[in-house]
Protein backbone atom coordinates (compact mmCIF):
# COMPACT_ATOMS: atom_id res chain seq x y z
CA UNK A 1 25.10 27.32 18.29
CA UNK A 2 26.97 24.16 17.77
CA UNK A 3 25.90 22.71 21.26
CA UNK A 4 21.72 23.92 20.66
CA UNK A 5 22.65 22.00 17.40
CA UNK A 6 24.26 18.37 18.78
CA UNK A 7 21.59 18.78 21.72
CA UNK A 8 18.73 19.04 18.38
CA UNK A 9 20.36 15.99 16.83
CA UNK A 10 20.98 14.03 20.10
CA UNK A 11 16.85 14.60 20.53
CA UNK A 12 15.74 13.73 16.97
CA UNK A 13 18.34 10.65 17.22
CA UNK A 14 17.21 8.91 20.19
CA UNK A 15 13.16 9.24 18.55
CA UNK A 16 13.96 8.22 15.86
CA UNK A 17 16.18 5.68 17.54
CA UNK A 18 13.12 4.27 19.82
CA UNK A 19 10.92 4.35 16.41
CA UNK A 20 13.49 2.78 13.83
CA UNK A 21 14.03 0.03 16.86
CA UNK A 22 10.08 -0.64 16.97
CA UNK A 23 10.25 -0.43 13.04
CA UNK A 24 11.28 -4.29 12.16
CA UNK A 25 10.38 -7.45 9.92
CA UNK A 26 8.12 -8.33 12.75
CA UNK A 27 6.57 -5.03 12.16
CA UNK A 28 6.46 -5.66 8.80
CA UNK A 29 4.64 -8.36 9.16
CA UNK A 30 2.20 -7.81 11.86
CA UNK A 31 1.12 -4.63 10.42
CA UNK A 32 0.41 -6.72 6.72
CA UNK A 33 -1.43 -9.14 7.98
CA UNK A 34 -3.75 -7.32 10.10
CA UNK A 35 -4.71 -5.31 7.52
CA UNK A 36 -5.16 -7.74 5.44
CA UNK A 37 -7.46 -9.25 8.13
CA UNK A 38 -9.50 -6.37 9.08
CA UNK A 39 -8.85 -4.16 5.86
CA UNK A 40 -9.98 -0.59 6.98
CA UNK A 41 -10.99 -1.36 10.54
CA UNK A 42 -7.19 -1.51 11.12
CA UNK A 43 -7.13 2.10 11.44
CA UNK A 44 -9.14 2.31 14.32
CA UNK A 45 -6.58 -0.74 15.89
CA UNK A 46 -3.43 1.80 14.84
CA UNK A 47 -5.16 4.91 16.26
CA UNK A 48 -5.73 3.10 20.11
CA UNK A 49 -2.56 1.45 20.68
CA UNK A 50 -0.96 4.31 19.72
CA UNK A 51 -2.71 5.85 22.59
CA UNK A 52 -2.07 3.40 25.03
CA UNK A 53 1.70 3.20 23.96
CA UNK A 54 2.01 7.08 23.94
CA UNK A 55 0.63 6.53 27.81
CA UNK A 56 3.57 4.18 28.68
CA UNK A 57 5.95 5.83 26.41
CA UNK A 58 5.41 9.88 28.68
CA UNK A 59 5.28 7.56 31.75
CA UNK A 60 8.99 5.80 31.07
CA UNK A 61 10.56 8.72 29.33
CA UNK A 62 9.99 10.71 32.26
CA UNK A 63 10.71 8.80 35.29
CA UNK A 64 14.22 7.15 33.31
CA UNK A 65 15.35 11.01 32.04
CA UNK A 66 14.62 13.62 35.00
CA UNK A 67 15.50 11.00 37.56
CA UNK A 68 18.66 10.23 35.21
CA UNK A 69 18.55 6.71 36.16
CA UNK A 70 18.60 3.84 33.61
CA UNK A 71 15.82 1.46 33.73
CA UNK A 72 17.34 -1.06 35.36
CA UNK A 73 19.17 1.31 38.11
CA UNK A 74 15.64 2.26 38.90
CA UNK A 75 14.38 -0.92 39.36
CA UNK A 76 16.86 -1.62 41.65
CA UNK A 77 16.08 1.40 43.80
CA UNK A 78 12.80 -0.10 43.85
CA UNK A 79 13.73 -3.17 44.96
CA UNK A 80 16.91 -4.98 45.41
CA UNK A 81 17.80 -7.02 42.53
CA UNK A 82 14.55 -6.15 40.64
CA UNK A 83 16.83 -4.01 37.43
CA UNK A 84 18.94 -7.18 37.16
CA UNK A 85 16.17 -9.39 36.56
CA UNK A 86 14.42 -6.77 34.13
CA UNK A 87 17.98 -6.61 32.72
CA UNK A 88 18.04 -10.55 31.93
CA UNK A 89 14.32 -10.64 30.18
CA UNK A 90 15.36 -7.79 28.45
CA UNK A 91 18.61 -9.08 26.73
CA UNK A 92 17.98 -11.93 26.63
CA UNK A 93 14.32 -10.83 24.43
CA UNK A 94 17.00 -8.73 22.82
CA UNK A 95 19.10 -10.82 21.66
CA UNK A 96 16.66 -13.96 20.17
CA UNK A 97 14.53 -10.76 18.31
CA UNK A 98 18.16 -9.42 16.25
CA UNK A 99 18.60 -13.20 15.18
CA UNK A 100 15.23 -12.37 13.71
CA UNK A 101 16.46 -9.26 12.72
CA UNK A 102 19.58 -10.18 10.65
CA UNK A 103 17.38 -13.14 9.09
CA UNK A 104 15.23 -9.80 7.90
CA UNK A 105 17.88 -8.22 6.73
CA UNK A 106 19.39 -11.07 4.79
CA UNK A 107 15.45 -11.25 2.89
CA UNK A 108 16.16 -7.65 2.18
CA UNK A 109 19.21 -7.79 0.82
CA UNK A 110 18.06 -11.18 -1.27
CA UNK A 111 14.98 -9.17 -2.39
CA UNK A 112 16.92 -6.35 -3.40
CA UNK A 113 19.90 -7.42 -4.88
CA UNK A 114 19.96 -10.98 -5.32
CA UNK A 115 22.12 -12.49 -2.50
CA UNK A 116 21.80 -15.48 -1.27
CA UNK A 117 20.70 -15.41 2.41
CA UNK A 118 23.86 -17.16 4.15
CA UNK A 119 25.71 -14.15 2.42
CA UNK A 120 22.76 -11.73 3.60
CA UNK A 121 23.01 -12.40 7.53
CA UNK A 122 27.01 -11.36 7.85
CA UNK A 123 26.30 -8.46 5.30
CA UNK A 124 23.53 -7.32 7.61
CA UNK A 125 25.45 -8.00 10.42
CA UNK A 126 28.38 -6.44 9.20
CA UNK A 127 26.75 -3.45 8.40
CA UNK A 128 25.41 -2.78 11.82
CA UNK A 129 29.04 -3.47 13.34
CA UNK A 130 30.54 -0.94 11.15
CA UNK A 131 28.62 1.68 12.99
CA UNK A 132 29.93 0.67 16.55
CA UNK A 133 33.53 0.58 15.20
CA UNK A 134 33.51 4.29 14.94
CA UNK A 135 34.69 6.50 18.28
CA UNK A 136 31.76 8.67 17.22
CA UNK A 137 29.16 5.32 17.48
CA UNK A 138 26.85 7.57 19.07
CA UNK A 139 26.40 10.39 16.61
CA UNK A 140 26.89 7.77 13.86
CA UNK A 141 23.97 6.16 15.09
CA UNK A 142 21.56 8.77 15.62
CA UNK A 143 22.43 9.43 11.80
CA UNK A 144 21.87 6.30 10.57
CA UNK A 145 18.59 5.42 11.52
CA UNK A 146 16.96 8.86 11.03
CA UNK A 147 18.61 8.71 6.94
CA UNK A 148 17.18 4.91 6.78
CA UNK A 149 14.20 5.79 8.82
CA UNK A 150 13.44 8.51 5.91
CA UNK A 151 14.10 6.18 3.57
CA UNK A 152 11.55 4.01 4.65
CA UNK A 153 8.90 6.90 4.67
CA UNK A 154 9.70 7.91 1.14
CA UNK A 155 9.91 3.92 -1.20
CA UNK A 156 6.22 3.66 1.31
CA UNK A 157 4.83 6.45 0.24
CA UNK A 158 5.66 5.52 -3.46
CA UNK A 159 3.93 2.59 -3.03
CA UNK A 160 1.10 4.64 -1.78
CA UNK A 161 0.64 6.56 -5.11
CA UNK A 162 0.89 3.67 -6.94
CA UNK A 163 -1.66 1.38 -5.22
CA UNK A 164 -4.06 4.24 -4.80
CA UNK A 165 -5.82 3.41 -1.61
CA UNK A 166 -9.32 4.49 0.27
CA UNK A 167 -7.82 6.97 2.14
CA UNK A 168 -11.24 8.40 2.99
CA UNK A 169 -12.45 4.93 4.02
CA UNK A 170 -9.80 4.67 6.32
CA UNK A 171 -9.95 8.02 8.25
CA UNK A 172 -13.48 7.40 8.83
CA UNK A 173 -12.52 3.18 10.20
CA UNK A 174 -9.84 5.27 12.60
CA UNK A 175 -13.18 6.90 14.38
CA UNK A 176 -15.82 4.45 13.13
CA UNK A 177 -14.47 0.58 12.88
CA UNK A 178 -16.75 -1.21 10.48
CA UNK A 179 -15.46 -4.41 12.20
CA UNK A 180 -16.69 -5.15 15.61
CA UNK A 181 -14.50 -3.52 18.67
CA UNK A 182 -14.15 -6.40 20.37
CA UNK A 183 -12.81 -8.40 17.72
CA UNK A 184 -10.57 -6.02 17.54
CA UNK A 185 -8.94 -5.85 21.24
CA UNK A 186 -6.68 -8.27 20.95
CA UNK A 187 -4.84 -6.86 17.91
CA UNK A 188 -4.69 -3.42 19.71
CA UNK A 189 -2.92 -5.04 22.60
CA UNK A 190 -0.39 -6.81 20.20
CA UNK A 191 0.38 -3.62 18.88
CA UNK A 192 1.07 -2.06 22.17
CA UNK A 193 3.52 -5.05 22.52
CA UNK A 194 4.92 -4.30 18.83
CA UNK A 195 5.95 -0.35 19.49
CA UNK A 196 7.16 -0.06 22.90
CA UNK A 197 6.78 -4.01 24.28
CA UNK A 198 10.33 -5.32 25.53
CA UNK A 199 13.78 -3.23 25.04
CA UNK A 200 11.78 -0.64 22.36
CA UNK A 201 10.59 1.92 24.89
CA UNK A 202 13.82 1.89 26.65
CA UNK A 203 15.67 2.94 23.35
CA UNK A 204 15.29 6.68 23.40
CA UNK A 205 15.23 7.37 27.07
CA UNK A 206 18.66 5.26 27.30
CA UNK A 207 20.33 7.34 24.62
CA UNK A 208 19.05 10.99 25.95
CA UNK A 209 20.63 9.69 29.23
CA UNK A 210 23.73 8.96 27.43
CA UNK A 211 23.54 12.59 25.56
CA UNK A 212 22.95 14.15 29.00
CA UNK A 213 19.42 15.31 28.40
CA UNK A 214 17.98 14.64 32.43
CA UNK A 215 16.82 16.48 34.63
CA UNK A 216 13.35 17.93 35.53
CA UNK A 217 14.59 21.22 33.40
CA UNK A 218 14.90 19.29 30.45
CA UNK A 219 11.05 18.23 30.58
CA UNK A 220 10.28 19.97 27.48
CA UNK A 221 13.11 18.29 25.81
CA UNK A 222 12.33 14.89 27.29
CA UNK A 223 8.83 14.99 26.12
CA UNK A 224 9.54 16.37 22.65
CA UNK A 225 11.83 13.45 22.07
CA UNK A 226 8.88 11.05 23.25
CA UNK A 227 6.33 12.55 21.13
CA UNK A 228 8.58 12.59 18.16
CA UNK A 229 9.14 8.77 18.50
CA UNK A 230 5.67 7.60 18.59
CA UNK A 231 5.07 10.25 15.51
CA UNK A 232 8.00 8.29 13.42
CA UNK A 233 6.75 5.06 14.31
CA UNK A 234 2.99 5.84 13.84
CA UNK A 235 3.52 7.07 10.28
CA UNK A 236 5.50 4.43 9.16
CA UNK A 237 2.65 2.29 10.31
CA UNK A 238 -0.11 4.34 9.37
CA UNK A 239 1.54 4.84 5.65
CA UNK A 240 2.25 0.97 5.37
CA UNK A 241 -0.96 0.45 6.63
CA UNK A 242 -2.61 2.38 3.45
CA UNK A 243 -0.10 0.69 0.71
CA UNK A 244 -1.40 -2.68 1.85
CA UNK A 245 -4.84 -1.32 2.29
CA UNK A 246 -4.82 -0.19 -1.39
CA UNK A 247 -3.84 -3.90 -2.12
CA UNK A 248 -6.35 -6.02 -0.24
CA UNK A 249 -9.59 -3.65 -0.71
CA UNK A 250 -9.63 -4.90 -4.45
CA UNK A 251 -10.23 -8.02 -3.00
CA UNK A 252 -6.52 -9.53 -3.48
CA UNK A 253 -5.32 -11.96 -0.59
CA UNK A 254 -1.80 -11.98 0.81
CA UNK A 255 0.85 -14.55 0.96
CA UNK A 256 0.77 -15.49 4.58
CA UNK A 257 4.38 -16.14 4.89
CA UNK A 258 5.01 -13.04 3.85
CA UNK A 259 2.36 -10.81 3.38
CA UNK A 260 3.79 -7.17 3.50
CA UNK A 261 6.34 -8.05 0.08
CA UNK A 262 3.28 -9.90 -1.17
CA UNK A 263 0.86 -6.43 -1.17
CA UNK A 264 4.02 -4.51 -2.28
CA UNK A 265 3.99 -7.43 -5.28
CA UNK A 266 0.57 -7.12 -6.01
CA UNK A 267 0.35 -3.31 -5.41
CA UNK A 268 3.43 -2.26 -7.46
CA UNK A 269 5.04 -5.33 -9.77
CA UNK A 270 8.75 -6.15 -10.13
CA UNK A 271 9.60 -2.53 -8.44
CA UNK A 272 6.81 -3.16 -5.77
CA UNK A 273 8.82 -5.95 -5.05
CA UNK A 274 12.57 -4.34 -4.70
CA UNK A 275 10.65 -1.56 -2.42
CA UNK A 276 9.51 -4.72 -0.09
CA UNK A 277 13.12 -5.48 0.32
CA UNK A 278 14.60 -2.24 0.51
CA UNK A 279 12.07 -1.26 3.19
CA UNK A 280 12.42 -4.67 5.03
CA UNK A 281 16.20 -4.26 4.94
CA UNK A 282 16.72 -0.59 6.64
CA UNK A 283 14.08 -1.52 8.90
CA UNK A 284 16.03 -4.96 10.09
CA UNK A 285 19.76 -3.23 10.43
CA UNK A 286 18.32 0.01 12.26
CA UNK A 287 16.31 -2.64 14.75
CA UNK A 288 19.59 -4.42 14.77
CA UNK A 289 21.52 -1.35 16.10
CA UNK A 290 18.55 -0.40 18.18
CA UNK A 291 18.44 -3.96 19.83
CA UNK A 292 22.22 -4.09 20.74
CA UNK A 293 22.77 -0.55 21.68
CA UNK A 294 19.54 -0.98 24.26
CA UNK A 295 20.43 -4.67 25.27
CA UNK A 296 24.04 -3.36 26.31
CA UNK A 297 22.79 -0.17 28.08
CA UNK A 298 21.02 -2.51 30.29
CA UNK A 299 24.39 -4.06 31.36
CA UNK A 300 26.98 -1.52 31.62
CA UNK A 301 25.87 0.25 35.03
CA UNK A 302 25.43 -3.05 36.25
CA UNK A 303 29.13 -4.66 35.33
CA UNK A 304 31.93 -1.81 35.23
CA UNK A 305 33.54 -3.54 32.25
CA UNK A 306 30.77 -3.62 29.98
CA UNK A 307 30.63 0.79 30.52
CA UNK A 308 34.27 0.47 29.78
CA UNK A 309 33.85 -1.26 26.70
CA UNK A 310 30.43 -0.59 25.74
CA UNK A 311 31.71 -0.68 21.81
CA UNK A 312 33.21 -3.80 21.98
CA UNK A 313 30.23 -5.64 23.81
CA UNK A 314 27.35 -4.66 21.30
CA UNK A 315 29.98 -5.68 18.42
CA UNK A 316 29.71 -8.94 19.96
CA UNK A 317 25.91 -8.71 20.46
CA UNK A 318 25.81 -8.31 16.80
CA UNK A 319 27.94 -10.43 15.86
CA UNK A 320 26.66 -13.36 18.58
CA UNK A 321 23.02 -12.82 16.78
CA UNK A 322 24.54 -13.02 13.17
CA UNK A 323 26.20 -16.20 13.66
CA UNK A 324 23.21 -18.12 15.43
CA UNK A 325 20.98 -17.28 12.50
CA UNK A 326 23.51 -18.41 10.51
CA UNK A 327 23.70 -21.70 12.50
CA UNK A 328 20.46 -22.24 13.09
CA UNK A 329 18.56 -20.73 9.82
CA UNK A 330 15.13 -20.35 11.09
CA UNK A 331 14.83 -19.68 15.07
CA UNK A 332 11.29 -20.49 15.21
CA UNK A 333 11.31 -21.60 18.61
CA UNK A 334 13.44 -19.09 20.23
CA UNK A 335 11.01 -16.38 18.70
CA UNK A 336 8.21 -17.49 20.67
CA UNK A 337 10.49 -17.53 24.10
CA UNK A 338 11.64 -13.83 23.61
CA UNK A 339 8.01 -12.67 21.87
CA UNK A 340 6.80 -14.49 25.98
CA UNK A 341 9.34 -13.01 27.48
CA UNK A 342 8.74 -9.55 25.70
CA UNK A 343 5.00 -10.03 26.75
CA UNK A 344 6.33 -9.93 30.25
CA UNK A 345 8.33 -6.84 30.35
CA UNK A 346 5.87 -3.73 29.47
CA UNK A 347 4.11 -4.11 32.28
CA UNK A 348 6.96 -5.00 34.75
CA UNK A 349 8.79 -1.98 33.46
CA UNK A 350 6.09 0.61 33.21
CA UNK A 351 5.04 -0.72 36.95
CA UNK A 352 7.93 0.04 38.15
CA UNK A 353 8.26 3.35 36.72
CA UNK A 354 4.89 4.47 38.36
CA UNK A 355 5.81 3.19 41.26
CA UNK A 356 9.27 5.40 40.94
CA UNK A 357 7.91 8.30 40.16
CA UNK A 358 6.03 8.77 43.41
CA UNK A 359 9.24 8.71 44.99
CA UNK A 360 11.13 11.42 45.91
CA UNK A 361 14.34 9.90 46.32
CA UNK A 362 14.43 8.88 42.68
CA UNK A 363 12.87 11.97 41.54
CA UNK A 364 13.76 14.75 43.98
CA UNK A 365 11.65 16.69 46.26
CA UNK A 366 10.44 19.27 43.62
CA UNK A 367 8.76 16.45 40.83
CA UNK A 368 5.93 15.82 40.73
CA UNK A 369 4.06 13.35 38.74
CA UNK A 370 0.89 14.37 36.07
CA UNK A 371 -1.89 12.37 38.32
CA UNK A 372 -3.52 11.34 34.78
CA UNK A 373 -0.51 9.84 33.48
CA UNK A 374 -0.39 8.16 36.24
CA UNK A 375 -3.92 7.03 36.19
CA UNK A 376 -3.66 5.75 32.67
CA UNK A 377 0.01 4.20 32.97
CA UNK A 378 -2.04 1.99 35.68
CA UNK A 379 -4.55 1.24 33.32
CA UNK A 380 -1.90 0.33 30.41
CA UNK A 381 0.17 -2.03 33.31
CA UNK A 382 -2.79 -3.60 33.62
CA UNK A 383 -4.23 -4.51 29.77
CA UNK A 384 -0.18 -5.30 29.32
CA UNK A 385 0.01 -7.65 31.82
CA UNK A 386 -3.21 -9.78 30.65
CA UNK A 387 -1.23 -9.88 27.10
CA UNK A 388 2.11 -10.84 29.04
CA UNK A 389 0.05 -13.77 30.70
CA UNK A 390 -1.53 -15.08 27.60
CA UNK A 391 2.03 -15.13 25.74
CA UNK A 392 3.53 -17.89 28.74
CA UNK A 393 0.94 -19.98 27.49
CA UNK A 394 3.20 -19.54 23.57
CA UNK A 395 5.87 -21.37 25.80
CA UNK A 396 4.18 -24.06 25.28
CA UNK A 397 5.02 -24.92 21.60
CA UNK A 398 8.56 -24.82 22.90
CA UNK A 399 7.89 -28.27 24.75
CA UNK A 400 5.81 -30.11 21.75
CA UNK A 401 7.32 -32.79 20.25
């Protein structure tokens, strides 16, 4: 009983893992201001990249878990060399996005309880370290982010009842987009980038392989986990989606440097407010763990002494991303490199996974691939790769005076 029952958590862990990890202020954000944007015709938006990223999210899961090969051990077998440089876009994408995410956390913990924001990045930090200190990081982990990952379901759906949105309106705008469809395209494709773009996908599959959940008898498993992910992360969208929607379809506008504590402020007063930052705060330290524990994973098949201290070396990743938003205050400029270097990885990753699982030395003679996942990974590698090529052009503004 005890093993069904750590093989039950190790499942719901590593979803909720890959969800909490897509859940951050950036999500925040992006999902505020497009709905404040396009109001109802969001939902149609939400409904197709969730979709498209359930596409790449079966296709990734499957190859990385029955082949029991990390992603960048596959993409090695693929081509000598190829994992290390997936490994460098990913860390190093990893690593600028938790600055951003400790400068979330430090706004949550200001919202919340006051504290000024120096204080705020080595509290949110610090907090994320604590759970790596532990023998048990693992098991910690999966705890943590499926208790804050609740959280952040529950203080939304308050807001929900208090805001009192067209829920009908937006059911119908899921099927039936008032706003044009092609006006919408590029927000579904930043989406896709949003919920399994850079090290997000990778999350879950890395920690089943860690929990020993491979192998082509473990399919059910594998694809439970999957599913379960995209369902955490689509409902935290889809229920922050209708608290902001409840907001801007009485005509208010939204603070653009902010706009998902603005709606909560509109929606809900002074406690509408402390939500905002309770929200944004769980969301940045469970993206924080997310983002360290995937960034490492990438390394520690490649370098024998980051699998011998795997502990030690996300403590530092942590702690390395606290202290240079702490330096630096706003990283402006090193967002747009890793969101460009993020635009770059979906595709590379998910191509190489379709190319892996037609072969049968990664996957063993007996596997074989769904032909329609494979049809639509293609076409997801391929609407993925236009967004990775507009987001060099973001590079840019690195270069401006």
């Amino acid at each position: 009983m005890s093993g069904t029952k750590k093989k039950s958590g190790a499942l719901l862990g590593a979803a909720f893992l890959m969800a909490t990890s897509a859940i951050g202020p950036g999500f925040l954000t992006q999902t505020a201001k497009f709905t404040g944007d396009f109001k109802a015709s969001f939902a149609f938006v939400i409904l197709a990249s969730v979709i498209l990223a359930a596409i790449a999210q079966l296709n990734i899961w499957r190859v990385l878990c029955i082949s029991g090969m990390r992603g960048q051990d596959v993409g090695n077998r693929i081509l000598p060399g190829l994992g290390y440089f997936v490994s460098f876009l990913i860390v190093l994408g990893g690593l600028v996005f938790n600055i951003g995410n400790v400068g979330g956390g430090a706004l949550g913990l200001q919202t919340v309880l006051g504290i000024p924001t120096q204080l705020g990045y080595f509290l949110a930090g610090g907090l994320a370290i604590l759970v790596f200190l532990s023998k048990n990081a693992k098991g910690i982990m999966d705890r943590l982010v499926k208790i804050l990952g609740a959280v952040m379901i529950l203080v939304i759906l308050l807001v929900i009842f208090m805001v009192k949105p067209p829920i009908a309106s937006g059911l119908k705008n899921s099927i039936l987009p008032e706003a044009s469809i092609v006006s919408l395209f590029p927000a579904i494709l930043t989406l896709l980038g949003g919920t399994v773009g850079g090290y997000i996908t990778f999350a879950g599959a890395h920690r089943l392989i860690d929990a020993g959940v491979t192998g082509e008898d473990k399919l059910k498993d594998i694809n439970y986990s999957a599913v379960m992910g995209m369902f955490v992360a689509t409902l935290v969208r889809v229920l922050l989606f209708f608290a902001v929607l409840g907001v801007v379809a009485k005509g208010a506008s939204l603070d653009a440097k902010n706009p998902a504590a603005d709606a909560f402020l509109q929606g809900a007063g002074v406690i509408g407010q402390r939500i905002s930052g309770l929200v944004l705060c769980c969301a940045a330290i469970t993206s924080i763990v997310g983002a360290a524990y995937t960034s490492v994973s990438f390394l520690k098949t490649l370098f024998p002494a980051v699998a011998k201290r795997e502990n030690l070396f996300i403590i530092g990743f942590i702690l390395l991303s606290t202290l240079v938003m702490a330096g630096l205050g706003s990283p402006a400029k090193l967002l747009v490199l890793a969101g460009s270097l993020n635009g770059l990885i979906l595709p590379v990753s998910l191509g190489i996974c379709l190319v892996a699982s037609q072969n049968k030395k990664i996957m063993g003679e007996n596997y074989k691939h769904p032909k329609i996942l494979l049809f639509l990974g293609i076409i997801v590698v391929v609407l993925s790769a236009y967004v990775g090529l507009t987001s060099l052009t973001k590079l840019s503004t690195l270069f401006a005076a």
